[in-house]
Protein backbone atom coordinates (compact mmCIF):
# COMPACT_ATOMS: atom_id res chain seq x y z
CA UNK A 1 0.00 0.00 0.00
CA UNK A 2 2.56 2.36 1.22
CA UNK A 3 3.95 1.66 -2.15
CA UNK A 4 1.55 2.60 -4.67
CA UNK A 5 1.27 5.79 -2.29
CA UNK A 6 4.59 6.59 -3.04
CA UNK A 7 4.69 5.79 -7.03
CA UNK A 8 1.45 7.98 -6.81
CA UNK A 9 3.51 11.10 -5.32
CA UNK A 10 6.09 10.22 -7.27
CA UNK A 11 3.96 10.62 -10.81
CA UNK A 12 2.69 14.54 -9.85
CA UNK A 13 3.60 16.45 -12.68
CA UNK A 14 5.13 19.78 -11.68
CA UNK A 15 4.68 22.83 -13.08
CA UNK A 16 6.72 25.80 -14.47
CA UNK A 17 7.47 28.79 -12.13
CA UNK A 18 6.76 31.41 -14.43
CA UNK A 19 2.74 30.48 -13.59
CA UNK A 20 3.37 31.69 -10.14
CA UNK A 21 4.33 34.80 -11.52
CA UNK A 22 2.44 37.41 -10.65
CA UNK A 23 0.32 39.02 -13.35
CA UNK A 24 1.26 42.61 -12.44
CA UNK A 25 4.04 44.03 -11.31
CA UNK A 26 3.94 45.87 -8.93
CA UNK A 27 7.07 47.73 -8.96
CA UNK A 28 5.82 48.94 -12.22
CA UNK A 29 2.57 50.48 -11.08
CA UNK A 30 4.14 52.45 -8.31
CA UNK A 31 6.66 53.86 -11.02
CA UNK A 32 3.95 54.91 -13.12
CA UNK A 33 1.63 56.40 -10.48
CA UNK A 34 0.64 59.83 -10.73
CA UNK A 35 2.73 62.36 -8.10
CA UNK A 36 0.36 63.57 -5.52
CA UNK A 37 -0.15 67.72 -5.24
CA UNK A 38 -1.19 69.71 -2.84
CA UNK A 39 -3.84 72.02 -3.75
CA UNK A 40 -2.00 75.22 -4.12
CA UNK A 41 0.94 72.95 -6.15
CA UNK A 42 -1.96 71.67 -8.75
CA UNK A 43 -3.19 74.86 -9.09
CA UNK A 44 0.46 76.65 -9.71
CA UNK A 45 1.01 73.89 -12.07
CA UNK A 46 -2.37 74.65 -13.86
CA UNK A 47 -1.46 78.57 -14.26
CA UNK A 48 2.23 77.78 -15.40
CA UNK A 49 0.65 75.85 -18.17
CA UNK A 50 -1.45 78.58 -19.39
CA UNK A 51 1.26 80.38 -21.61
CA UNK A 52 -1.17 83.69 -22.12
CA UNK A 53 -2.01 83.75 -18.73
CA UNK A 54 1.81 83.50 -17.89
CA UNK A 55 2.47 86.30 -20.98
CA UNK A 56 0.04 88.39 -19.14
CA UNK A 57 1.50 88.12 -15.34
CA UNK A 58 5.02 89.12 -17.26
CA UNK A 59 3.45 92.24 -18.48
CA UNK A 60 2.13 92.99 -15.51
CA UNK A 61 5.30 93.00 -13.79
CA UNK A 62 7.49 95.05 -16.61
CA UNK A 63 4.52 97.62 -16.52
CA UNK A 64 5.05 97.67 -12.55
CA UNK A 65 8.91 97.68 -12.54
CA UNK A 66 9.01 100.16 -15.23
CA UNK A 67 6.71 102.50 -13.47
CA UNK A 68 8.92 102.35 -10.66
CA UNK A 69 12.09 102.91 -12.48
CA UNK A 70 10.78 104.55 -15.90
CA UNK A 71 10.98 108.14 -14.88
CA UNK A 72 14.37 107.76 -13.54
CA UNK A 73 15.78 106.21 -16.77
CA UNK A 74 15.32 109.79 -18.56
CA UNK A 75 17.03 113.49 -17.65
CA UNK A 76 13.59 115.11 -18.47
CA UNK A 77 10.99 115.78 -16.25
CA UNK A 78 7.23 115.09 -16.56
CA UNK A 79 6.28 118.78 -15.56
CA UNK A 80 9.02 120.51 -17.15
CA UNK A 81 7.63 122.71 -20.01
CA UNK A 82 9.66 123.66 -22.91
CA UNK A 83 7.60 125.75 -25.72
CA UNK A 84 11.02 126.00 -28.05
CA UNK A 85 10.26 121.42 -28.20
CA UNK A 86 6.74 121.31 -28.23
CA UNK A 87 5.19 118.79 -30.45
CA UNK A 88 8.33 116.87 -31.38
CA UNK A 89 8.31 113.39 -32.71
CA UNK A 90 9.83 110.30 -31.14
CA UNK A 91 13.22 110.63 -31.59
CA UNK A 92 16.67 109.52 -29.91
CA UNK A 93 16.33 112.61 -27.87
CA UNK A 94 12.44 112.08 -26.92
CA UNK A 95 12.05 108.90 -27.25
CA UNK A 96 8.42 109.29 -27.43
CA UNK A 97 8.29 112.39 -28.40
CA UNK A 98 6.59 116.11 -26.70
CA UNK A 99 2.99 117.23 -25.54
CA UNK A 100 1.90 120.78 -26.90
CA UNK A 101 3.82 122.24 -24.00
CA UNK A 102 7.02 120.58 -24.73
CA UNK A 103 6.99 118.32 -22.17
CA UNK A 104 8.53 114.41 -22.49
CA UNK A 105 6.01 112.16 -23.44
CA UNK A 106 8.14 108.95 -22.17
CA UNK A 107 8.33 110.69 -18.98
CA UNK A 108 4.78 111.31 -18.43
CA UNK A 109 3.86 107.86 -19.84
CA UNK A 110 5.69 106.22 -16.40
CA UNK A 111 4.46 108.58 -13.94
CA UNK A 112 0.97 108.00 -15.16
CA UNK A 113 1.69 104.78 -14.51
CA UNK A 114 2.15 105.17 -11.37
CA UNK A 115 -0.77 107.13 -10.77
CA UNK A 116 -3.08 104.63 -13.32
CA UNK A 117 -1.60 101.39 -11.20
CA UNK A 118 -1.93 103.03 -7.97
CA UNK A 119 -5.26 103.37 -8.15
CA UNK A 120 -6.25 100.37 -9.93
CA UNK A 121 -4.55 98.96 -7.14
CA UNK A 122 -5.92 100.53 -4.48
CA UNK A 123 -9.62 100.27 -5.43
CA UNK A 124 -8.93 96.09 -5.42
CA UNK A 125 -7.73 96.39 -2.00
CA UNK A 126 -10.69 98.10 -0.75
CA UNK A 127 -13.10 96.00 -2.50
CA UNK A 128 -11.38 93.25 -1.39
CA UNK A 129 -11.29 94.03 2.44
CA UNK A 130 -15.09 95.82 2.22
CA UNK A 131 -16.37 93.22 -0.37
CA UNK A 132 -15.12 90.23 1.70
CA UNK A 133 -16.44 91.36 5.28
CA UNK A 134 -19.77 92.24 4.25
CA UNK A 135 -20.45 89.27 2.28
CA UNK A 136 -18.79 86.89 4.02
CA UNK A 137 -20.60 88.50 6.95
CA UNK A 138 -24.27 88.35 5.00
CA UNK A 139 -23.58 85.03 3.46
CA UNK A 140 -22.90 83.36 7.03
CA UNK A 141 -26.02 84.90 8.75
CA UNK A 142 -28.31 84.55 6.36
CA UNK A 143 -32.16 84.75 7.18
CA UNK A 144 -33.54 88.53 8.12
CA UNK A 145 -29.71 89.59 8.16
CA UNK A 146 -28.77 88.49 4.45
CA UNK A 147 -32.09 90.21 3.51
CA UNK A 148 -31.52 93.35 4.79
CA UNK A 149 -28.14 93.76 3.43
CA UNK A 150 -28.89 92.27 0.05
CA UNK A 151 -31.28 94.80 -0.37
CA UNK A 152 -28.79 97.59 0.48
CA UNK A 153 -26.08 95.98 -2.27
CA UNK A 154 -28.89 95.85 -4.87
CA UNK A 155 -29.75 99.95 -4.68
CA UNK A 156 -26.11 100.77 -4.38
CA UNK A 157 -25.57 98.15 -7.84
CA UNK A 158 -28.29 100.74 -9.23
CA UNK A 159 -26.67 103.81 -8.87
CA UNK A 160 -25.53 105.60 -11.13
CA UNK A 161 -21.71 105.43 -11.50
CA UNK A 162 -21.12 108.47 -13.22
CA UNK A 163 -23.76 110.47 -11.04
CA UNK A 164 -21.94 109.18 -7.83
CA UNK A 165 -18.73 110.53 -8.96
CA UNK A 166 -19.55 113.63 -10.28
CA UNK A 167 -21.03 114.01 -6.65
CA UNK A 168 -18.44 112.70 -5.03
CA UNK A 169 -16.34 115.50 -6.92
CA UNK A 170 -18.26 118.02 -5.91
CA UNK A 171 -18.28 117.00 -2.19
CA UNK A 172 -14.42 116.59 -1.72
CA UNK A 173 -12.91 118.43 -4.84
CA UNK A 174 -10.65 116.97 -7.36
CA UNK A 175 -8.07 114.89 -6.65
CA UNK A 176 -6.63 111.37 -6.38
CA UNK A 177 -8.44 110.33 -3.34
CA UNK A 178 -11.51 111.43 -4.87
CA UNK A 179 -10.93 109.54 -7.78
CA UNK A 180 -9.91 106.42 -5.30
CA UNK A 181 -13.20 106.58 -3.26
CA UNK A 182 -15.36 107.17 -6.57
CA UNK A 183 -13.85 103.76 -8.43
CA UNK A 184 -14.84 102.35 -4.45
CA UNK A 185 -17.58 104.04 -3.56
CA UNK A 186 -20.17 100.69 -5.32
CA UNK A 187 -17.04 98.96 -7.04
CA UNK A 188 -17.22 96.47 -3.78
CA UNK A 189 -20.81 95.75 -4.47
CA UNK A 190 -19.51 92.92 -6.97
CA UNK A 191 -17.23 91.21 -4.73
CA UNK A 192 -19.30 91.24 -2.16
CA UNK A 193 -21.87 89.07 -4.05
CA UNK A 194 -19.43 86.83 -4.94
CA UNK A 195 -17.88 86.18 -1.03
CA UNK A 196 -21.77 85.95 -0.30
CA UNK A 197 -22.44 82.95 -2.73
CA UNK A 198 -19.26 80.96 -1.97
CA UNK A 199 -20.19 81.46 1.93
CA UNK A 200 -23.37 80.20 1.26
CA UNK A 201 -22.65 77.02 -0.41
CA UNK A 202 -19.66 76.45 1.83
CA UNK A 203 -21.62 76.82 5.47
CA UNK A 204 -23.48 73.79 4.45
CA UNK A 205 -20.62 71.58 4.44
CA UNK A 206 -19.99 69.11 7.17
CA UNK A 207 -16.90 70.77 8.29
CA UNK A 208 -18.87 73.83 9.25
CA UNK A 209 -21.26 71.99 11.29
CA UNK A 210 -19.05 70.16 12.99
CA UNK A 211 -16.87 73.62 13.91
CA UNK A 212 -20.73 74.81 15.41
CA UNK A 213 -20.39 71.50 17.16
CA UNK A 214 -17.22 72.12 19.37
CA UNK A 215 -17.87 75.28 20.26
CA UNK A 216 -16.26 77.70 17.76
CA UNK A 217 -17.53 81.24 17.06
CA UNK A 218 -19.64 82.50 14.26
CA UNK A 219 -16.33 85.10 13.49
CA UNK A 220 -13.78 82.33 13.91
CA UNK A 221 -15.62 80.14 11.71
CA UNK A 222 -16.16 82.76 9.00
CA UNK A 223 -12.40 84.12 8.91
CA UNK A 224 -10.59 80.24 9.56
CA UNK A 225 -12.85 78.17 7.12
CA UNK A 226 -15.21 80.26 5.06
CA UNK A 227 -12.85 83.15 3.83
CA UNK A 228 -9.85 80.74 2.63
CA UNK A 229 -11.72 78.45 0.88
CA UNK A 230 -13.24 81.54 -0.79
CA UNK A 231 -9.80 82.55 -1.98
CA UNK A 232 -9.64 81.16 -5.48
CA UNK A 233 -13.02 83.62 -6.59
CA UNK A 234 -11.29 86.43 -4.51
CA UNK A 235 -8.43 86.49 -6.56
CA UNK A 236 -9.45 86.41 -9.96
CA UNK A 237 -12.09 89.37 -8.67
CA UNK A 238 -9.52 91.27 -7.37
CA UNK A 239 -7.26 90.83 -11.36
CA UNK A 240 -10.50 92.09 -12.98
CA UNK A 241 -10.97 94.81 -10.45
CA UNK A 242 -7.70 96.48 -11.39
CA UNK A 243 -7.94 96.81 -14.95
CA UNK A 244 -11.68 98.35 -14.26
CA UNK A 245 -10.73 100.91 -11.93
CA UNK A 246 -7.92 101.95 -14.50
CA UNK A 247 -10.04 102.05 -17.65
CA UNK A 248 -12.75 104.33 -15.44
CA UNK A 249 -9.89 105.91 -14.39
CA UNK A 250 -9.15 106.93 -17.62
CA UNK A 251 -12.75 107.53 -18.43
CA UNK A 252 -12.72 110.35 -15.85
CA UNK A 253 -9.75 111.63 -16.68
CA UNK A 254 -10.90 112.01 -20.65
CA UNK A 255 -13.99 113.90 -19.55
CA UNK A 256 -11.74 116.21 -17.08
CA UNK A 257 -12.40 115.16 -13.71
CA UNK A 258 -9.08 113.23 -13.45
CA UNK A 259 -5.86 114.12 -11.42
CA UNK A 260 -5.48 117.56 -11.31
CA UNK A 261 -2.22 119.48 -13.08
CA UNK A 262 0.74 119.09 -13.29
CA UNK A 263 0.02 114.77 -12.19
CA UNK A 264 -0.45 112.67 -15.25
CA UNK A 265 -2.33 109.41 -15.60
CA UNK A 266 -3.02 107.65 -18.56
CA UNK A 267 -6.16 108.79 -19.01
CA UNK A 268 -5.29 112.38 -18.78
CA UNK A 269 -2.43 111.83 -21.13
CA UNK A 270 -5.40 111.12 -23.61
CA UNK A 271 -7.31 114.14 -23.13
CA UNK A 272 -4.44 116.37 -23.73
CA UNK A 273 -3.99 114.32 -27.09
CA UNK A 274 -7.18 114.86 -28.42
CA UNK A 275 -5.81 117.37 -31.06
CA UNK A 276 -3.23 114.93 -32.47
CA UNK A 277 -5.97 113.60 -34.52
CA UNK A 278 -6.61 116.57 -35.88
CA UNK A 279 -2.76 118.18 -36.39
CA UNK A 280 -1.37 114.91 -37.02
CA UNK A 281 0.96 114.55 -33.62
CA UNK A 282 -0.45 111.01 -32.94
CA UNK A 283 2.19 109.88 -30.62
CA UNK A 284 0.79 111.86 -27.85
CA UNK A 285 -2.72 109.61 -28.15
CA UNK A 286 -1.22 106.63 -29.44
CA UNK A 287 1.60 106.36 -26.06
CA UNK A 288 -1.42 106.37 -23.76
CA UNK A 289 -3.95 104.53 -25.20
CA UNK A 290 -1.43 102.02 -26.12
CA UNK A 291 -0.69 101.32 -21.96
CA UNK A 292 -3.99 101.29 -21.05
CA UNK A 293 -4.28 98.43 -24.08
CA UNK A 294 -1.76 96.52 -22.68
CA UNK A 295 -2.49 96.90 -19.27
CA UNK A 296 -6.42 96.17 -19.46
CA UNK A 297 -5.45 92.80 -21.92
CA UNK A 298 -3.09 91.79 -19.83
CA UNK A 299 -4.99 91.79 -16.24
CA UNK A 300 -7.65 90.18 -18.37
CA UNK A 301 -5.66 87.38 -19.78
CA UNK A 302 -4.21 86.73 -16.11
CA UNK A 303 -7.78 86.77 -14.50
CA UNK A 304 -8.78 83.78 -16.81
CA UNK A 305 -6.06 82.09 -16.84
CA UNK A 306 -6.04 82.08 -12.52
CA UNK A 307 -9.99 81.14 -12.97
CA UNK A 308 -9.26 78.16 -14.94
CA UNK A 309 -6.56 76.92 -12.33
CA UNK A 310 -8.69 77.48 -9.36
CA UNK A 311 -11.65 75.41 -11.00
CA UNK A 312 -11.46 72.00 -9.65
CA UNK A 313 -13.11 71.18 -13.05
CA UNK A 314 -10.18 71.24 -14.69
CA UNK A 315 -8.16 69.18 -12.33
CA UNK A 316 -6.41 66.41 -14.78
């Protein structure tokens, strides 16, 4: 018996290792895995790979350093008249040639930088820190609260803009604070609707309701989980804020209720070349209207392209 058993044993065929191989290898698959990112590093690498939206950013900062540095980078100054070199072309001497009083164009272009940045700036700031408080603040209430100060956004969004400045000039005079708290005075209104909608969706969420749970505040909760997850909307407001305040900017300053004399902006650089279409000296319209081009397209470009890397929709 003990026999058979063994011839038996003996007669099991065996069988090739490579079918104990296993079918994937796993070595492989961890090579080939997709890096994990971090939010902020997905959506950095989403913006670097928008090459207009990168373009733009680069304009951005040459238009900012040369503000900065422009006016220094020429002997002439921007309110130094000279009636013997009035209305010269661009030239090695000029490079962008003189203004009916003689004064350097190239000059005047940077400082009006200055002054056109500044407040295009400035207004984003103050819609930011206005727009976010009140509708974070309206969003996170809600009920009789949100009401009330929905109501109070929606006649100040029916104002008219051009009626509120012209007031707001003739309260407080002319100026570039004036200017500053006209392009602010209902430019908020906007990003205040926005916070509001994001706070609303977000206070829903079972992160928020478990915050309520142990004990945090209503203001803690609102400035440690509903304002920075709010930040990807804020930001691309805030990009199309700026080139706004500078094209109304310029709107005020072309129907004379810009920066006052001798200050130049870009927008008062245009009003004084109104004539060059009719004597021919189109550098002086051209230089201005040129910046403002770039400037608006540019903001523009960079607002989209940080829109399409905060969408989680086009997380790949």
């Amino acid at each position: 018996m003990e026999e058979v058993v063994a011839k038996e044993v003996r007669t099991i065929p065996s069988f090739p290792a490579e079918l104990f191989e296993p079918a994937v290898n796993l070595r492989d698959t961890t090579e080939t895995e997709r890096p994990s990112f971090t939010y902020w590093q997905d959506v950095r690498r989403r913006f670097l790979a928008n090459k207009l939206a990168v373009f733009g950013l680069g304009l951005i900062l040459v238009l900012i350093i040369m503000a900065i540095i422009g006016p220094f980078t020429t002997h002439y100054s921007y309110a130094a008249q000279s009636l013997v070199d009035k209305n010269l072309p661009p030239s090695s001497q000029h490079w962008f040639g003189t203004d009916d009083l003689g004064r350097d164009v190239y000059a005047r272009a940077w400082i009006g930088a200055r002054i056109s940045l500044f407040i295009g700036f400035m207004a984003a700031i103050i819609d930011l820190v206005v727009g976010v408080v009140y509708g974070g603040i309206s969003g996170l209430f809600g009920s009789k609260v949100d009401e009330v100060m929905m109501r109070i956004v929606e006649v100040l969004y029916g104002l008219p803009y051009l009626l509120v400045v012209i007031l707001l000039m003739v309260v407080l005079g002319p100026g570039l604070f004036t200017i500053i708290v006209s392009m602010t005075a209902t430019g908020w209104v906007n990003m205040a609707r926005v916070v509001r909608g994001q706070v609303l969706q977000l206070k829903e969420m079972d992160y928020i309701f478990a915050a309520h749970a142990f004990g945090s505040s209503t203001f803690r909760i609102l400035w440690k989980h509903l304002v920075p997850n709010t930040i990807g909307p804020i930001i691309v407001n805030m990009t199309l804020t700026v080139p706004s305040a500078i094209f109304g900017e310029a709107v005020l300053s072309f129907l004379g209720l810009g920066v006052p004399a001798p200050l130049a902006s870009w927008g008062t650089m245009a009003n004084d070349g109104l004539d060059a279409l009719i004597d021919g000296h189109l550098w002086k319209l051209l230089v201005p209207t040129i910046l403002i081009s770039i400037t608006i397209l540019a903001f523009n470009v960079l607002g989209d392209g940080l829109a399409e890397a905060f969408d989680p929709k086009q997380k790949r």
